[in-house]
N, C-alpha and C. Protein backbone atom coordinates (compact mmCIF):
# COMPACT_ATOMS: atom_id res chain seq x y z
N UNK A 1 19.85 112.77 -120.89
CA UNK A 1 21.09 112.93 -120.15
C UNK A 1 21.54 114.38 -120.32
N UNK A 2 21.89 114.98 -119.14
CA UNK A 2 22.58 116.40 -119.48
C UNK A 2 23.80 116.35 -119.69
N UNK A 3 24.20 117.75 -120.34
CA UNK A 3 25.51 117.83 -120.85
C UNK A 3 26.81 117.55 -120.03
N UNK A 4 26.24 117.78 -118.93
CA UNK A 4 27.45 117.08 -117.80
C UNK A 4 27.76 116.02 -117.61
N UNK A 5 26.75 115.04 -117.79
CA UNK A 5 26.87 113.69 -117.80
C UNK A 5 27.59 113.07 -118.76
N UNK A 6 26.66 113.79 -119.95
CA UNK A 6 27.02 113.30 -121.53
C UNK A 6 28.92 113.57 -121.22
N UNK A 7 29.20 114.50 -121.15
CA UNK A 7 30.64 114.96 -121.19
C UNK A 7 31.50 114.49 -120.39
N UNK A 8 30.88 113.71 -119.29
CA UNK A 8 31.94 112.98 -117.82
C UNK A 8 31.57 111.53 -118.71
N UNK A 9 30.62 110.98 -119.29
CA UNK A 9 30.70 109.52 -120.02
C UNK A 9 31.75 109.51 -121.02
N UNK A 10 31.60 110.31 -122.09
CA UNK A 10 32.54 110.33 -123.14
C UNK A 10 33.98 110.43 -122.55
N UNK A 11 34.36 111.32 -121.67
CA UNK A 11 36.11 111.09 -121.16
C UNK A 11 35.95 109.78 -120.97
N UNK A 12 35.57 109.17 -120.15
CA UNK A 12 35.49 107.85 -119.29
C UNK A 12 35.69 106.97 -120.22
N UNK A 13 35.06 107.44 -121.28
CA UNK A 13 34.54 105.87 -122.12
C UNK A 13 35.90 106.28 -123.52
N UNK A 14 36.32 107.67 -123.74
CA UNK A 14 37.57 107.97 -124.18
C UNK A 14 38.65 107.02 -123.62
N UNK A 15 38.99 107.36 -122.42
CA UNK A 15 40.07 107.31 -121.36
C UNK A 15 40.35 105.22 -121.76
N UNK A 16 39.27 105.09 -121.39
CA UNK A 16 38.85 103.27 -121.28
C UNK A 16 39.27 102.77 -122.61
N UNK A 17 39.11 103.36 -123.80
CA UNK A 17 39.33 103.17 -125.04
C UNK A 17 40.92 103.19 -124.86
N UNK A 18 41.46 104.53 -124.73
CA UNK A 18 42.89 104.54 -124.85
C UNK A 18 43.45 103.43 -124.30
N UNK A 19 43.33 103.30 -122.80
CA UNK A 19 43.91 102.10 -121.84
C UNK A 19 43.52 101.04 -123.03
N UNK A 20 42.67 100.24 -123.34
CA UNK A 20 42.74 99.33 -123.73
C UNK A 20 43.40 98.76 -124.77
N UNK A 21 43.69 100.22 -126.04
CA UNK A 21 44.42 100.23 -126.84
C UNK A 21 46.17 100.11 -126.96
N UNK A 22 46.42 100.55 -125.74
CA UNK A 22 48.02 100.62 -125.47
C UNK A 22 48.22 99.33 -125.08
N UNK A 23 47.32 98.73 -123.99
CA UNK A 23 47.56 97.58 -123.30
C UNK A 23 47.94 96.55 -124.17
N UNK A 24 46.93 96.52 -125.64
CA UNK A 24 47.22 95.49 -126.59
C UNK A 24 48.14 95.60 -127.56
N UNK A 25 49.12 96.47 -127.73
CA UNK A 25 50.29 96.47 -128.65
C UNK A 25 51.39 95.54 -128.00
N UNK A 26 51.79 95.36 -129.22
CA UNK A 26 53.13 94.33 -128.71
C UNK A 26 54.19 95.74 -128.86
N UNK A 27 55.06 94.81 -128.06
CA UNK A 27 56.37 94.99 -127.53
C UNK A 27 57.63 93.79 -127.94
N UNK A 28 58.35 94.67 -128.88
CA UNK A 28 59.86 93.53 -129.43
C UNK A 28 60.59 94.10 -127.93
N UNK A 29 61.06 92.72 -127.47
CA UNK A 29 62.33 92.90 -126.18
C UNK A 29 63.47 92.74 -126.94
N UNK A 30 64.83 93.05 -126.71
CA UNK A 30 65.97 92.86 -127.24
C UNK A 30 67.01 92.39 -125.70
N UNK A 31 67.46 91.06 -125.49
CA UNK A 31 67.97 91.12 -124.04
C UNK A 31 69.16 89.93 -124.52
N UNK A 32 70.08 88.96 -123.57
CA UNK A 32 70.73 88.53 -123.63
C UNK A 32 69.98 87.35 -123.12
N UNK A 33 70.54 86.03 -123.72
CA UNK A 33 70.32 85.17 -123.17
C UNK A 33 70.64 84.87 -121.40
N UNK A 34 69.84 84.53 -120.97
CA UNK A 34 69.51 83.62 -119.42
C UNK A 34 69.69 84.66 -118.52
N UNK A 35 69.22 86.39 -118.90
CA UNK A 35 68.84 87.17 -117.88
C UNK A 35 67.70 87.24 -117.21
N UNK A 36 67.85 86.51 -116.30
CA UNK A 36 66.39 86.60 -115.21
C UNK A 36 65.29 87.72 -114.71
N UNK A 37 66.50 88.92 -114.84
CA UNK A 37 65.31 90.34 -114.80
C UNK A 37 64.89 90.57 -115.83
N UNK A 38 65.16 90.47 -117.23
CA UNK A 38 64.90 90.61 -118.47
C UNK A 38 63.51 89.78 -118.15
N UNK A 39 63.97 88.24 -117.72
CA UNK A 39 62.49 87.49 -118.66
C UNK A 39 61.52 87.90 -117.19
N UNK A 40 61.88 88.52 -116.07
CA UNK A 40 60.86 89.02 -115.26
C UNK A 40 60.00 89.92 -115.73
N UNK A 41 60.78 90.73 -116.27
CA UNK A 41 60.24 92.40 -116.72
C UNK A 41 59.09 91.51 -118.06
N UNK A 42 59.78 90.83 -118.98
CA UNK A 42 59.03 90.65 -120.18
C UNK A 42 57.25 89.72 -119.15
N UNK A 43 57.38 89.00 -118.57
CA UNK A 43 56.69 88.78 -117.74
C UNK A 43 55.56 89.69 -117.08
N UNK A 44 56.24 90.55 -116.49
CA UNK A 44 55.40 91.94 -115.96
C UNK A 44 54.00 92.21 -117.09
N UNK A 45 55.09 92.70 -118.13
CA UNK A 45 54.40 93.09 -119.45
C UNK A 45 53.52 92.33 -119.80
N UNK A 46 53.52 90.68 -120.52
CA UNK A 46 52.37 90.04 -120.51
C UNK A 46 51.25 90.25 -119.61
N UNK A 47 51.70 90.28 -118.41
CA UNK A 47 50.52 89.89 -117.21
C UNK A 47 49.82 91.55 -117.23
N UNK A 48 49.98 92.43 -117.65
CA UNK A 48 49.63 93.87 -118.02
C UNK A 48 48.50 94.16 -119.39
N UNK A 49 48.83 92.53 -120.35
CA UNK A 49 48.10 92.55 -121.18
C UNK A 49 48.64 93.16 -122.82
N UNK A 50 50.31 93.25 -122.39
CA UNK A 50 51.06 93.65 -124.14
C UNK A 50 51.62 92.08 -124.39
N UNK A 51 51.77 91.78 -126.22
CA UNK A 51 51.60 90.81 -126.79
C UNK A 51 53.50 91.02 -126.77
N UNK A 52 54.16 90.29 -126.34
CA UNK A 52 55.69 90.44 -126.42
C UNK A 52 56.15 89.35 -127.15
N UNK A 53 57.17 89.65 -128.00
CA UNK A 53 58.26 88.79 -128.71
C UNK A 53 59.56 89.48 -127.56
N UNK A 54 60.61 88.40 -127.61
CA UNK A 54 62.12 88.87 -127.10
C UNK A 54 63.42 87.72 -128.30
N UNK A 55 64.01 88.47 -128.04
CA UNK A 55 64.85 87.96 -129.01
C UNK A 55 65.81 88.39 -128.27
N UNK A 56 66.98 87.20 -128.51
CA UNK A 56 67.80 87.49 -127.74
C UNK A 56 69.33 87.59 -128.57
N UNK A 57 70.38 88.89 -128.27
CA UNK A 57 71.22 88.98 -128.51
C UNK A 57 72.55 89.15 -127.98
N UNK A 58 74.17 89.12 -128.76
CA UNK A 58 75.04 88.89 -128.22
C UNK A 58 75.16 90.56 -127.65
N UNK A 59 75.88 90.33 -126.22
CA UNK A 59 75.78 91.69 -125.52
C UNK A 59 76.88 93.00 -126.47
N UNK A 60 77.71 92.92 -126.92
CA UNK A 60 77.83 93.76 -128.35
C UNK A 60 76.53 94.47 -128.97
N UNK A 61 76.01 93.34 -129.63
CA UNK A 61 74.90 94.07 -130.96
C UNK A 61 74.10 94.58 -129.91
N UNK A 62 73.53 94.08 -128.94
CA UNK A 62 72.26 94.91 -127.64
C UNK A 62 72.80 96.38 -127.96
N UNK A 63 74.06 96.45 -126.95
CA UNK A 63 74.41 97.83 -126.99
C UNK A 63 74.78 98.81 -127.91
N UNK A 64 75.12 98.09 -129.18
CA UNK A 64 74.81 99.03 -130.53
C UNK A 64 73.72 99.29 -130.74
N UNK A 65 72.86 98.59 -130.56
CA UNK A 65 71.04 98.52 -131.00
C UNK A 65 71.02 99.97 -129.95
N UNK A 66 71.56 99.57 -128.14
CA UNK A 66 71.19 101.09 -127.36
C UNK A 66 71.79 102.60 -127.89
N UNK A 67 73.02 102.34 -128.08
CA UNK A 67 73.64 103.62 -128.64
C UNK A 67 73.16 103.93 -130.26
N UNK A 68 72.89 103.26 -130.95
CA UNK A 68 72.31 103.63 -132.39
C UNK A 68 71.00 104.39 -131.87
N UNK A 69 70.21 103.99 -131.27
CA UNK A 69 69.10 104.32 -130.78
C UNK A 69 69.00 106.14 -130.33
N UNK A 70 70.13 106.48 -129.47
CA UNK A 70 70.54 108.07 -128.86
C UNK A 70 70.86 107.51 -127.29
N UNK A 71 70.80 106.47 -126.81
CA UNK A 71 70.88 106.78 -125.41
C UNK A 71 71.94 106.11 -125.75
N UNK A 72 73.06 107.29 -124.52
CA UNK A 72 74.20 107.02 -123.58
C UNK A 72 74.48 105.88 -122.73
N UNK A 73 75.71 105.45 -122.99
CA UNK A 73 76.14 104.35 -121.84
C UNK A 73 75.64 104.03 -120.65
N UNK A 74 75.18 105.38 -120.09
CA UNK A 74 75.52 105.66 -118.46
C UNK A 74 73.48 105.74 -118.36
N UNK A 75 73.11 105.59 -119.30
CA UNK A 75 71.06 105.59 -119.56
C UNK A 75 70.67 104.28 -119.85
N UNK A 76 71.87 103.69 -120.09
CA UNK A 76 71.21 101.96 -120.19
C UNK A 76 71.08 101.18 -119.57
N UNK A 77 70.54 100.06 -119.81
CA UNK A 77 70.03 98.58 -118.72
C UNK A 77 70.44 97.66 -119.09
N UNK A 78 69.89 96.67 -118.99
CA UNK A 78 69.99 94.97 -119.48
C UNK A 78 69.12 94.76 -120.74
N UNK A 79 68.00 95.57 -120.83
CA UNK A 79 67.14 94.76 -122.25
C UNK A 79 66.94 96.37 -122.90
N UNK A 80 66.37 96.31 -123.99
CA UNK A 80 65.63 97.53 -124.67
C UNK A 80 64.81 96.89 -125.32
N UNK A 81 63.51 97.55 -125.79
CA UNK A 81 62.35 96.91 -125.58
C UNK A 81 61.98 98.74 -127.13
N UNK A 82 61.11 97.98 -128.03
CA UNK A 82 60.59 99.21 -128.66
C UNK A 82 59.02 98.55 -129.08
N UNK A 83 58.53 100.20 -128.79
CA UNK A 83 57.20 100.19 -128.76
C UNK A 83 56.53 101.18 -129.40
N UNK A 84 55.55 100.91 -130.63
CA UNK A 84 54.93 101.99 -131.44
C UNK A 84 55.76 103.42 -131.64
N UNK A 85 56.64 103.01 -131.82
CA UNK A 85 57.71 103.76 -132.61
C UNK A 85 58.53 104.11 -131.48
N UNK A 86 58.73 104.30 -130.16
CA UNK A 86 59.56 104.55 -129.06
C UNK A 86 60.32 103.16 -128.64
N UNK A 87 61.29 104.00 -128.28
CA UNK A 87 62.36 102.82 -127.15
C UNK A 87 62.39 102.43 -126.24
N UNK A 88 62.18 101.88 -125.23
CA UNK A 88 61.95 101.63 -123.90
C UNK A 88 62.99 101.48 -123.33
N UNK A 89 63.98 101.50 -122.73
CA UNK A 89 65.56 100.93 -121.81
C UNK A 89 65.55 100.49 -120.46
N UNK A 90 65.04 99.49 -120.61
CA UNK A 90 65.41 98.96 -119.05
C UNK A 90 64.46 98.70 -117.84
N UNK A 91 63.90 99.06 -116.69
CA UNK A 91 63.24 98.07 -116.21
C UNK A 91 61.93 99.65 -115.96
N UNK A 92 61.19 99.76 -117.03
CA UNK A 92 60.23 100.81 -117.18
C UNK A 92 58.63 100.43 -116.94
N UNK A 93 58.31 101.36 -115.52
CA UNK A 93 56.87 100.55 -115.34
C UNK A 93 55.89 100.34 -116.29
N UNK A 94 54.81 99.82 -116.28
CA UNK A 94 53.24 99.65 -117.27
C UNK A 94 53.19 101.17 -117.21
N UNK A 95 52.80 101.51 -116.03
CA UNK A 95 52.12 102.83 -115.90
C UNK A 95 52.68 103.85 -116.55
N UNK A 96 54.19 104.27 -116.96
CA UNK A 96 54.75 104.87 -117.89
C UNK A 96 55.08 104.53 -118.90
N UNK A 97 55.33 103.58 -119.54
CA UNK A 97 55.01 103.47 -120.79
C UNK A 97 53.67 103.82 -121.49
N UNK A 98 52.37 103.40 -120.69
CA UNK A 98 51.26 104.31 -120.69
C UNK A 98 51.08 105.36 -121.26
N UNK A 99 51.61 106.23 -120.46
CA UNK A 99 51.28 107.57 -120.29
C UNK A 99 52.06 107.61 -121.71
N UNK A 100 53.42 107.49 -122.13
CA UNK A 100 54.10 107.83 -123.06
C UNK A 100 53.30 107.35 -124.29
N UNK A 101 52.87 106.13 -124.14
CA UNK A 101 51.58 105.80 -125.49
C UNK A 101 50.29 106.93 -125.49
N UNK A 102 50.29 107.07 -124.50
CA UNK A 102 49.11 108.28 -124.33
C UNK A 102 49.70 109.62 -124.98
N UNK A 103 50.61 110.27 -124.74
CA UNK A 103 50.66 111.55 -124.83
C UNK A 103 51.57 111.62 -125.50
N UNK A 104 52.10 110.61 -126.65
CA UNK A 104 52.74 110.54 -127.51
C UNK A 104 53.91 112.09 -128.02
N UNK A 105 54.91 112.01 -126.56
CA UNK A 105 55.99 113.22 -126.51
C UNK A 105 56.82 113.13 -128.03
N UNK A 106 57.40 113.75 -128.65
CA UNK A 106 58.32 113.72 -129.99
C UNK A 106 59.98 113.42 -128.93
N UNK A 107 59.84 112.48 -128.88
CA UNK A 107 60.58 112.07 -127.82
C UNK A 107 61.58 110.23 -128.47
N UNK A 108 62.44 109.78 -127.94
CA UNK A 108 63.08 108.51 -128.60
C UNK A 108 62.37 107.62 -127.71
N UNK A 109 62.30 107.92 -126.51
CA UNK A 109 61.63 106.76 -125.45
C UNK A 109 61.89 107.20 -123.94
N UNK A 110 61.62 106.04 -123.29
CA UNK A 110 62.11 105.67 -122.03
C UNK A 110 63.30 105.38 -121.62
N UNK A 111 63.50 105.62 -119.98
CA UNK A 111 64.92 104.89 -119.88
C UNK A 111 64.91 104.81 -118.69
N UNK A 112 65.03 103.52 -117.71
CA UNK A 112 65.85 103.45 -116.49
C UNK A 112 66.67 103.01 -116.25
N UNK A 113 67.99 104.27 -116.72
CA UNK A 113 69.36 103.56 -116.27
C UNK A 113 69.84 102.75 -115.32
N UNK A 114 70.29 101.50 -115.67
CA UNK A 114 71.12 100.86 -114.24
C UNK A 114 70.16 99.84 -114.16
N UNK A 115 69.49 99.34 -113.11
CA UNK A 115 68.86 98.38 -112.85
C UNK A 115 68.46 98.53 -111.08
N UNK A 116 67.50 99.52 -111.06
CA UNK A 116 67.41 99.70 -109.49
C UNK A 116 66.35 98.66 -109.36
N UNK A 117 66.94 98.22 -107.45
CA UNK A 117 66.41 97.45 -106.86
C UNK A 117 64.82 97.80 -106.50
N UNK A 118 63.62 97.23 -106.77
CA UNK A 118 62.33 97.39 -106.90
C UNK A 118 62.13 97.86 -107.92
N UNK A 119 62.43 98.16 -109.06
CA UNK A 119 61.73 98.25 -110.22
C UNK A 119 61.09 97.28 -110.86
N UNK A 120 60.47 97.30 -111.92
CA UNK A 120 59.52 95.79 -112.83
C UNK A 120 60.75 95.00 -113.01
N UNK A 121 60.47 93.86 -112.18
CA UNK A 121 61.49 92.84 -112.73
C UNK A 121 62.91 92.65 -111.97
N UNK A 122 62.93 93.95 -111.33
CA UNK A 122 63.70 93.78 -110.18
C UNK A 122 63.33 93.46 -108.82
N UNK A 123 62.29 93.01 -108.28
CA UNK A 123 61.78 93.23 -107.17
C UNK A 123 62.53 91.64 -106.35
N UNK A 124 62.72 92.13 -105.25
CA UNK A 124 63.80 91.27 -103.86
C UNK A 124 62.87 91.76 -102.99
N UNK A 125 62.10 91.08 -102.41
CA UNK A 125 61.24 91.22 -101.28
C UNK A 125 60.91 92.38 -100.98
N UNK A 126 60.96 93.09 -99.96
CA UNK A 126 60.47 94.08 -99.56
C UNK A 126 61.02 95.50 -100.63
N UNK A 127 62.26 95.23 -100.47
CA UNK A 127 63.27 96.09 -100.64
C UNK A 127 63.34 97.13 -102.37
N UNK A 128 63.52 98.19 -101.72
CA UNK A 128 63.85 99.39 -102.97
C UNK A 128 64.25 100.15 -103.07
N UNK A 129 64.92 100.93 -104.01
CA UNK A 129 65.81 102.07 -104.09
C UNK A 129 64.72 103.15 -104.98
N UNK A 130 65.23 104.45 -104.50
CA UNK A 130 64.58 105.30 -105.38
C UNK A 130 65.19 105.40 -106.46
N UNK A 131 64.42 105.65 -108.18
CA UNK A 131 65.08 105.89 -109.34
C UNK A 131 63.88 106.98 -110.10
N UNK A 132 64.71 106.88 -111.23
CA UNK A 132 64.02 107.99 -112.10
C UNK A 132 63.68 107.23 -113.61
N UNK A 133 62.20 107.49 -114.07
CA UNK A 133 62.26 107.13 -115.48
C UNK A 133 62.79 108.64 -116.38
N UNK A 134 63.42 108.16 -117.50
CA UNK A 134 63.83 109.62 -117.92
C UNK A 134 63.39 109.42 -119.48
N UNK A 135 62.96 110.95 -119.59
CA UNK A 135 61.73 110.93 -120.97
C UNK A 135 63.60 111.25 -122.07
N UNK A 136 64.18 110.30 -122.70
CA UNK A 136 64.89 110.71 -124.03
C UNK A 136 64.09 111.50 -125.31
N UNK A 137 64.37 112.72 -125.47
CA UNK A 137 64.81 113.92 -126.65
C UNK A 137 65.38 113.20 -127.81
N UNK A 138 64.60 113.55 -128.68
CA UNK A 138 65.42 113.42 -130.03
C UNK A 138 67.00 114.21 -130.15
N UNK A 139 67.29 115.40 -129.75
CA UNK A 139 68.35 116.07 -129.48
C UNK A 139 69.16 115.30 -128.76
N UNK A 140 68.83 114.41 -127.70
CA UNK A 140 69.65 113.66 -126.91
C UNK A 140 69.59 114.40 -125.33
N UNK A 141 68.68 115.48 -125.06
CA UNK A 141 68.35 115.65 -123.60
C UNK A 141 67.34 114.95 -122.80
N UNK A 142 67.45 114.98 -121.73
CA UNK A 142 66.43 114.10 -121.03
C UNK A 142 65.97 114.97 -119.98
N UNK A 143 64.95 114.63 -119.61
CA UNK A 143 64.30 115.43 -118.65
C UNK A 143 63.06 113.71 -117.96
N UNK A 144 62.94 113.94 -116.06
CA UNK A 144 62.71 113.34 -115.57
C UNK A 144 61.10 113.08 -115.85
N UNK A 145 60.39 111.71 -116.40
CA UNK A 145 59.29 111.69 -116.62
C UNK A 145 58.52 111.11 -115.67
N UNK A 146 59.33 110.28 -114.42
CA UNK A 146 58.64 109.68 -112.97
C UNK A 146 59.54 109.29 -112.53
N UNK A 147 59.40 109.83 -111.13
CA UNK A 147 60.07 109.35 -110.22
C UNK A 147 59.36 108.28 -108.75
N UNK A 148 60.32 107.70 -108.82
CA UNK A 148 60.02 106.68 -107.74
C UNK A 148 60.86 106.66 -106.64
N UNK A 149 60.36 106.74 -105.04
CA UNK A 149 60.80 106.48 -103.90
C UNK A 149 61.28 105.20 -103.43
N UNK A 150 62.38 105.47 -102.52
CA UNK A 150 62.87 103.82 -102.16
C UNK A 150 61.65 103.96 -100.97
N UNK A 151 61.07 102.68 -100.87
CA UNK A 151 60.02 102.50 -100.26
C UNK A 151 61.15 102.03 -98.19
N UNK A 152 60.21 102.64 -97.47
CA UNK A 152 60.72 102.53 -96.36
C UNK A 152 60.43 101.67 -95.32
């Protein structure tokens, strides 16, 4: 095999390793009892292939758990969700949490404030709004880590 080959197998077979490794970590959910996007989203996640516990708490302690954490009022959701040492907030695709297991930023987590319509766990038929996942700073800045279009 030449070195080109050898070197396009090993990413591949790198790359395949990583994916498979993220896919199988669990995920603690933190949500309120009898939220339907919560147990959608936790849903998503299984069917993605992460091992989830949720536990459910009174909407008080949730939002101490969010603000102890660094994220702001106005950056939160319905559940928070932590994963191999990051936070997750709210309705955050597979595909970015991913990447964030991948490229492991010095960062607190994820966040999609609010609860936009077509996100994981939000989805109503056709219909979607554009939102932003936002990468949380240990400092407490954020900067946009994906963005998503309201689909037309």
């Amino acid at each position: 095999m030449n070195r080109t080959k050898l070197r396009i197998t090993l990413t591949l077979a790198g790359t395949l390793l990583a994916t498979a490794s993220v896919a199988g970590e669990t995920v603690s959910v933190f949500k309120t009892s009898g939220c339907g996007c919560c147990l959608a989203w936790v849903k998503y996640l299984e069917k993605a292939g992460y091992a989830v516990t949720a536990k459910n708490l009174a909407m008080g302690d949730l939002m101490q758990m969010k603000l102890k954490a660094g994220f702001k009022v106005d950056q939160t959701s319905c559940h928070t969700a932590k994963i191999a040492g990051y936070v997750v907030e709210g309705h955050v695709s597979v595909r970015e949490i991913e990447r964030l297991l991948r490229e492991r930023p010095d960062a607190v987590g994820l966040t999609v404030p609010s609860m936009p319509l077509g996100s994981p766990g939000m989805e109503v038929g056709g219909d979607s709004e554009a939102y932003n996942v936002l990468l949380l700073r240990r400092d407490g800045t954020t900067e946009v880590f994906a963005s998503y279009l309201k689909a037309s």
